[in-house]
C-alpha atoms as a PDB file:
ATOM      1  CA  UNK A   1     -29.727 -65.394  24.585  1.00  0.00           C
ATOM      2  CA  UNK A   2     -32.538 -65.426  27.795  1.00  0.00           C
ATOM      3  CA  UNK A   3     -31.711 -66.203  30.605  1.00  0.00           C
ATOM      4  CA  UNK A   4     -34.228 -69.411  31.137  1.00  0.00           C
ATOM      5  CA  UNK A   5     -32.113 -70.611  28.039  1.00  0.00           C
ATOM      6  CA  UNK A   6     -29.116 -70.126  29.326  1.00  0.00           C
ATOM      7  CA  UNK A   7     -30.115 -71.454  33.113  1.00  0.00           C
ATOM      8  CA  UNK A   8     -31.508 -74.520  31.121  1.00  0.00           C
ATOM      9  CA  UNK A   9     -29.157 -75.254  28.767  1.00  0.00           C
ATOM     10  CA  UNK A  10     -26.303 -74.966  31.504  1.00  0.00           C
ATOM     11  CA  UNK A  11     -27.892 -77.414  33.572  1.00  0.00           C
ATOM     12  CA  UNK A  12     -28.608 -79.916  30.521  1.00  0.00           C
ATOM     13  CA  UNK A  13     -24.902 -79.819  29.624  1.00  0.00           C
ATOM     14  CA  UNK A  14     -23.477 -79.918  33.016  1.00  0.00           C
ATOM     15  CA  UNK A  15     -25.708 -83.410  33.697  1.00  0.00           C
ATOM     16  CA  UNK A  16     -24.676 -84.197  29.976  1.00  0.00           C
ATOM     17  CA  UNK A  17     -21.228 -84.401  30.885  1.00  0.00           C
ATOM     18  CA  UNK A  18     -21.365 -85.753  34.386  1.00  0.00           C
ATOM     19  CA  UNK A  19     -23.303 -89.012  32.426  1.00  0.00           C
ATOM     20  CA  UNK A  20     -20.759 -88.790  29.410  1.00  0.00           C
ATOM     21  CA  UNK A  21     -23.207 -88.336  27.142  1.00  0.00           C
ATOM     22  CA  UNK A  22     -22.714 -84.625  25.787  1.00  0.00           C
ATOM     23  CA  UNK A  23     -22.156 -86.310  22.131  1.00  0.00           C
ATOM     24  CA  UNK A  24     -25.567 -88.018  21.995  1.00  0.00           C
ATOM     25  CA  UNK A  25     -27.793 -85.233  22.931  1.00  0.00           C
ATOM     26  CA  UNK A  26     -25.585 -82.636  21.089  1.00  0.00           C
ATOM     27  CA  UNK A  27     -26.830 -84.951  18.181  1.00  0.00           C
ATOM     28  CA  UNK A  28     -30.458 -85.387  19.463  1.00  0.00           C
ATOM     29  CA  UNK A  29     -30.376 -81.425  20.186  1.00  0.00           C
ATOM     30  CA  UNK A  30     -29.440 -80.839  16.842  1.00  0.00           C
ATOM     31  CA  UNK A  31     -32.664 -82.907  15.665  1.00  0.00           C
ATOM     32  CA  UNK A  32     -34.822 -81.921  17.638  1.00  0.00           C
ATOM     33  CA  UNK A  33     -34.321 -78.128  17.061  1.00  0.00           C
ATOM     34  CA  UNK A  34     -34.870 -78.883  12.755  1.00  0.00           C
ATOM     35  CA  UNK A  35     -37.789 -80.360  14.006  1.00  0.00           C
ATOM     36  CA  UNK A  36     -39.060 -77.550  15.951  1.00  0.00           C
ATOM     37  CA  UNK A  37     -37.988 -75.290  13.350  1.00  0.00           C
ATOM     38  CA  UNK A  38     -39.939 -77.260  10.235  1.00  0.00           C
ATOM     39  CA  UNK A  39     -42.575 -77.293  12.252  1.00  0.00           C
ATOM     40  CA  UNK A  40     -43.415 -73.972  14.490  1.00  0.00           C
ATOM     41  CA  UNK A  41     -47.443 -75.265  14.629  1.00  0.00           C
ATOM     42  CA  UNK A  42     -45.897 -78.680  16.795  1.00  0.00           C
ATOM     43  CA  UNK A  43     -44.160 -76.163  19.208  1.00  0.00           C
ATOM     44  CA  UNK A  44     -47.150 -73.767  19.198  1.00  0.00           C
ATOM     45  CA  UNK A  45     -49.435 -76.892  20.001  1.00  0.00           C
ATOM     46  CA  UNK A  46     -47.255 -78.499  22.644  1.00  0.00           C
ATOM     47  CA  UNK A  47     -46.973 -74.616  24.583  1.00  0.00           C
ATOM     48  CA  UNK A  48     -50.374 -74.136  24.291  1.00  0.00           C
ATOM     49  CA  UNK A  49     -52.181 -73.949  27.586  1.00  0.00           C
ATOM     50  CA  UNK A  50     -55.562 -74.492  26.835  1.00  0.00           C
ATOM     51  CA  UNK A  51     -54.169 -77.833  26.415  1.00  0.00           C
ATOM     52  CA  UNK A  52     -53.784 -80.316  29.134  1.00  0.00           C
ATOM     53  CA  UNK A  53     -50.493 -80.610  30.349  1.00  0.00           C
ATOM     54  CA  UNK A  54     -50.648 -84.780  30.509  1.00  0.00           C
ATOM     55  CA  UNK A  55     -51.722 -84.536  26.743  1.00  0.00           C
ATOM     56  CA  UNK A  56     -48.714 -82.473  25.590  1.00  0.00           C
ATOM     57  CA  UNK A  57     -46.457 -84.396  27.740  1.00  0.00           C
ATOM     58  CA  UNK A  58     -48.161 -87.686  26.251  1.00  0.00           C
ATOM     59  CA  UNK A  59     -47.541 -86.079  22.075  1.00  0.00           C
ATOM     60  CA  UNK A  60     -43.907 -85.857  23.058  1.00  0.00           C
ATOM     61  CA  UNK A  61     -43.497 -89.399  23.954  1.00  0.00           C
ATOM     62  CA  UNK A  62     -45.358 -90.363  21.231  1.00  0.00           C
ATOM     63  CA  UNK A  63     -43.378 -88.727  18.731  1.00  0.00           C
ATOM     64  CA  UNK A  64     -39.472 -88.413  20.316  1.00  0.00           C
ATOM     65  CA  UNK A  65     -39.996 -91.004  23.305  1.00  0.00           C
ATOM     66  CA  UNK A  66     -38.013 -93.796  21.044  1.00  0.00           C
ATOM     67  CA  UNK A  67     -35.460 -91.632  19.710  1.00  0.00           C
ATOM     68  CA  UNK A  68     -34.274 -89.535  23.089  1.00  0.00           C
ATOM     69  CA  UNK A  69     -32.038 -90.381  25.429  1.00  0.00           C
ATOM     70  CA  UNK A  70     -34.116 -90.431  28.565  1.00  0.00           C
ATOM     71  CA  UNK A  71     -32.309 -87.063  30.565  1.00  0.00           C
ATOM     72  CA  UNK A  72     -33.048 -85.609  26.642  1.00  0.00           C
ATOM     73  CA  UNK A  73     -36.538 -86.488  26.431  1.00  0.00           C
ATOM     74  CA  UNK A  74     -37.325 -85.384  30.302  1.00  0.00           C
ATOM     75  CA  UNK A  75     -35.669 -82.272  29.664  1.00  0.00           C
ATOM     76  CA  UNK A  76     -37.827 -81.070  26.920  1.00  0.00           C
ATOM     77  CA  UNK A  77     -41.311 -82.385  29.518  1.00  0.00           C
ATOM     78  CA  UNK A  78     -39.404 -79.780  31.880  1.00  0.00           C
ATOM     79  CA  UNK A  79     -39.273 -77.089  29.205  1.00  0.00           C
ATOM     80  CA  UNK A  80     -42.951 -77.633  28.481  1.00  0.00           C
ATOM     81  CA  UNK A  81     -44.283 -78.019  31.805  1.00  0.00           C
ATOM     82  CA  UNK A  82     -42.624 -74.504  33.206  1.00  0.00           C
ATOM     83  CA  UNK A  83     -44.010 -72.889  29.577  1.00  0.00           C
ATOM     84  CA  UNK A  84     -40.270 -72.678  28.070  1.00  0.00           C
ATOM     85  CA  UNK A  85     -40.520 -74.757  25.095  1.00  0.00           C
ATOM     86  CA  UNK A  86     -40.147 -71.687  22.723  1.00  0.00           C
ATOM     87  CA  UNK A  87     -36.829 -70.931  24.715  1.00  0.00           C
ATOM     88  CA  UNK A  88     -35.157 -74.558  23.282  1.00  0.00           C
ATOM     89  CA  UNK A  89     -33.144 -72.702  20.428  1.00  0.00           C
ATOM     90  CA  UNK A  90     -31.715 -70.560  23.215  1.00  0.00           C
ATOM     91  CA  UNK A  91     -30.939 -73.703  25.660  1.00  0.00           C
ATOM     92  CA  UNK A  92     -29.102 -75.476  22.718  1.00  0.00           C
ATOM     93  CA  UNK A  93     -26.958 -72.242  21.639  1.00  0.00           C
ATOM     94  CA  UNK A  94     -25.539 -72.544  25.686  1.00  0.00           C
ATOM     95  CA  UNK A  95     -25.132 -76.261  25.378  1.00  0.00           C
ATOM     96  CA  UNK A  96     -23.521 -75.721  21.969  1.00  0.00           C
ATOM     97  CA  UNK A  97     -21.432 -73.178  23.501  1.00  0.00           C
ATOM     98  CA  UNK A  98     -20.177 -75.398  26.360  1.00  0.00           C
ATOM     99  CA  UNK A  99     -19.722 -78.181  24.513  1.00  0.00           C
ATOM    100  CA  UNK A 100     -17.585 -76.472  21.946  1.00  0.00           C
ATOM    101  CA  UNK A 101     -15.264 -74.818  24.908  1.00  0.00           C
ATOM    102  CA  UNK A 102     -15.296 -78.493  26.059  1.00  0.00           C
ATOM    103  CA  UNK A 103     -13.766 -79.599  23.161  1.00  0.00           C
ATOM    104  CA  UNK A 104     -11.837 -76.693  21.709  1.00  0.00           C
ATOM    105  CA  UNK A 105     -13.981 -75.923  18.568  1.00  0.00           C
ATOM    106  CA  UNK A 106     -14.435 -72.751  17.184  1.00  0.00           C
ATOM    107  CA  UNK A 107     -17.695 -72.090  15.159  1.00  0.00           C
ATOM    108  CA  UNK A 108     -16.830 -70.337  11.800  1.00  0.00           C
ATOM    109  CA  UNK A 109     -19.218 -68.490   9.415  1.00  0.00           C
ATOM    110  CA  UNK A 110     -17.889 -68.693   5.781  1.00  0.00           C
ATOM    111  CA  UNK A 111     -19.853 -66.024   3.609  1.00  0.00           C
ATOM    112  CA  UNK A 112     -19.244 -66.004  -0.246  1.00  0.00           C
ATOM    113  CA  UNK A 113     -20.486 -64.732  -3.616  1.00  0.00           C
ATOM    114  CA  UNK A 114     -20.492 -68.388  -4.883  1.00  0.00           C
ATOM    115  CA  UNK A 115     -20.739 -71.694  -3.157  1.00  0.00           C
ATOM    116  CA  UNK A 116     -16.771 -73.095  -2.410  1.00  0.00           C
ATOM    117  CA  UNK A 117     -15.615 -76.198  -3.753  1.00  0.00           C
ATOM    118  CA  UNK A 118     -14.938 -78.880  -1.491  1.00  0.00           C
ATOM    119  CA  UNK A 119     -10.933 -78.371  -1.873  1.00  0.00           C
ATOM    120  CA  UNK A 120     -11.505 -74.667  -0.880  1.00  0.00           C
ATOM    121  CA  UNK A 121     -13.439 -75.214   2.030  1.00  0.00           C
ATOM    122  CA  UNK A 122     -11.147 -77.867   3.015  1.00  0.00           C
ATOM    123  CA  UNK A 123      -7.956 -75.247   3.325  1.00  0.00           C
ATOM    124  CA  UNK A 124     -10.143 -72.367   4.225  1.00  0.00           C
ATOM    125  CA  UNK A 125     -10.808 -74.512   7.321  1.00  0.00           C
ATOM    126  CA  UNK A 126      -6.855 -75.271   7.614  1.00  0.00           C
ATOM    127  CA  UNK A 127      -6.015 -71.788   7.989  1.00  0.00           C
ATOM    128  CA  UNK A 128      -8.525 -70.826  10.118  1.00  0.00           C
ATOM    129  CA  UNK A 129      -7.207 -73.795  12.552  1.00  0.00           C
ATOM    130  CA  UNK A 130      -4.201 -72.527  12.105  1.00  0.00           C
ATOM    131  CA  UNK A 131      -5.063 -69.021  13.372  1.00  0.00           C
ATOM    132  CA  UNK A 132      -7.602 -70.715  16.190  1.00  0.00           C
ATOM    133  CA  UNK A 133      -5.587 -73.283  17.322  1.00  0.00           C
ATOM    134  CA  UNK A 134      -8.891 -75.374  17.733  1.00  0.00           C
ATOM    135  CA  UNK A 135     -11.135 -77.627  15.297  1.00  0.00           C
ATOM    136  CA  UNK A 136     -13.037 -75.261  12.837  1.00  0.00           C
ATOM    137  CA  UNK A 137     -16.928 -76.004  11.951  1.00  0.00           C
ATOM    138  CA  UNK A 138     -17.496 -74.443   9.389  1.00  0.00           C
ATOM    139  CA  UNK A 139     -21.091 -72.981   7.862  1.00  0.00           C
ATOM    140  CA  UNK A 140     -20.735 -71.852   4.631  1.00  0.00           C
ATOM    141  CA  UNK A 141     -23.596 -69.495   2.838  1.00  0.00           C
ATOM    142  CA  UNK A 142     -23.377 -67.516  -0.040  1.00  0.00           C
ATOM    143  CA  UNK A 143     -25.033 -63.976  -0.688  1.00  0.00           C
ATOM    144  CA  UNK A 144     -24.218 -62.348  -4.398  1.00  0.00           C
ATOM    145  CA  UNK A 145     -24.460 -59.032  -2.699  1.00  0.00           C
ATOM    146  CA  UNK A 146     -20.879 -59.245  -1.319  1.00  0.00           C
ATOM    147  CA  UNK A 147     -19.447 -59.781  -5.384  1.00  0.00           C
ATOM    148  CA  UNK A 148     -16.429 -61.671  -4.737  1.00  0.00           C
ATOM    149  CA  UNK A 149     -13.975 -62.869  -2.071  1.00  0.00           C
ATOM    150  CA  UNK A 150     -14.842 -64.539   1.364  1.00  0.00           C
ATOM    151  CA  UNK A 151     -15.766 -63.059   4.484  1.00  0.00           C
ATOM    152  CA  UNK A 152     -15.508 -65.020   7.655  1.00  0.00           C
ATOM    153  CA  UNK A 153     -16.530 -64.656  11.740  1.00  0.00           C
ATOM    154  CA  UNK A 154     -14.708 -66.554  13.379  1.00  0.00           C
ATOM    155  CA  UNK A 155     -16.406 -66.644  17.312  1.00  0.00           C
ATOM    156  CA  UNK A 156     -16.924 -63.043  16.737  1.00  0.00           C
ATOM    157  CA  UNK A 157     -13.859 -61.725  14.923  1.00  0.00           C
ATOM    158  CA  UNK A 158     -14.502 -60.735  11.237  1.00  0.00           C
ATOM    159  CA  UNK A 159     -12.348 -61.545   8.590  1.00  0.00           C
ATOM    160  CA  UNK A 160     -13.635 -59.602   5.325  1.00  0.00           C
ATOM    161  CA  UNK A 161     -11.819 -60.098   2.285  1.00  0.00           C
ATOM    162  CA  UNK A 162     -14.928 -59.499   0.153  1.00  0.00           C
ATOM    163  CA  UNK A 163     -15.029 -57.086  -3.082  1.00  0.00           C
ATOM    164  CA  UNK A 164     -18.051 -55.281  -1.360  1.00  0.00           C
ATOM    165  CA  UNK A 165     -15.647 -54.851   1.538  1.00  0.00           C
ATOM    166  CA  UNK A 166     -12.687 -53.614   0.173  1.00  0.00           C
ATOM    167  CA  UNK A 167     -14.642 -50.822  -1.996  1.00  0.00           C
ATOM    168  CA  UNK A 168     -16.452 -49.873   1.468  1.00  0.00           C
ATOM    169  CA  UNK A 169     -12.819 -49.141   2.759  1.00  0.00           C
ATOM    170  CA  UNK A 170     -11.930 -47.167  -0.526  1.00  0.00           C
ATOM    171  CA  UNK A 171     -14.808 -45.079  -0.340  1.00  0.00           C
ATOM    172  CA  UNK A 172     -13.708 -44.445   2.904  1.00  0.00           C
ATOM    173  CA  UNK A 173     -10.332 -43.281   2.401  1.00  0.00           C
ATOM    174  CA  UNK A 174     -11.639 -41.365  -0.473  1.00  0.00           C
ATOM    175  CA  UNK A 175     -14.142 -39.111   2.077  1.00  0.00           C
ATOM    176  CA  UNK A 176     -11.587 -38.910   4.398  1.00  0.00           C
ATOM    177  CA  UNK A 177      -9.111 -37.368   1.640  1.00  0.00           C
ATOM    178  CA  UNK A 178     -12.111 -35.177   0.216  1.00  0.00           C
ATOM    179  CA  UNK A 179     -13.035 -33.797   3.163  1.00  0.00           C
END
């Protein structure tokens, strides 16, 4: 994470939650960074300099202006007037971050060799509260590469129960015994 991001995204969530409103632009974040991420050439445009500053100020009204809450909306003029606009990914990971200490919610990435069934990522998410003691989000993705089982990082602890995994560990103990 940079620094700017961090410095930025601090401030957004500490006004955030002194205005009670750490929900709504959570949400509007959350937008606004698939937008930015569908469309790179709309970021690249509204950094560029060779642009005037009023008219990239005046495209973001245009085209968030209604949807925004106004601290939202003024914060991303901010990011593009100081030339930080490609450090908004970085802003909402710290915002993210405070919000789920805020809140006690743990962030949990669920890798498998096939997509889970509802009911499986439904007590998957159980246990994993369970061992937490906060809410679990879960992100699930799959990758056929791991075979079988489930391997999970929970806020930076690894839980790998995958096939792939347990023959790593096997092949392990088997060099260690060879040699």
């Amino acid at each position: 994470m940079t620094k700017a991001g961090d410095l930025y995204g601090q401030s957004l969530y500490d006004l955030a939650a002194e205005e009670n409103l750490t929900d709504d632009i959570l949400g509007e974040m959350e937008a606004v960074k698939g937008i930015f991420k569908e469309n790179p050439d709309y970021v690249t445009l509204l950094s560029e300099p060779s642009v005037p500053k009023k008219e990239r100020l005046q495209l973001v009204d245009e085209a968030l202006g209604e949807s925004l809450t106004p601290y939202h909306l003024n914060f991303i003029k901010i990011l593009i007037e100081k030339g930080l606009l490609r450090e908004y990914s970085a802003c909402y990971n710290r915002f993210r971050k405070n919000y789920n200490e805020t809140h006690g919610i743990a962030e949990a990435f669920v890798t498998t060799a096939v997509t889970l069934s509802d009911s499986q990522l439904a007590t998957l998410k159980e246990k994993l509260e369970k061992i937490s003691g906060k809410k679990v989000l879960l992100q699930q993705k799959t990758d056929p590469d791991i075979l079988g089982g489930v391997r999970v990082d929970l806020e930076g602890q690894l839980f790998d129960g995958t096939v792939k995994g347990r023959l790593s560990e096997l092949r392990k103990k088997v060099d260690d015994v060879v040699i």
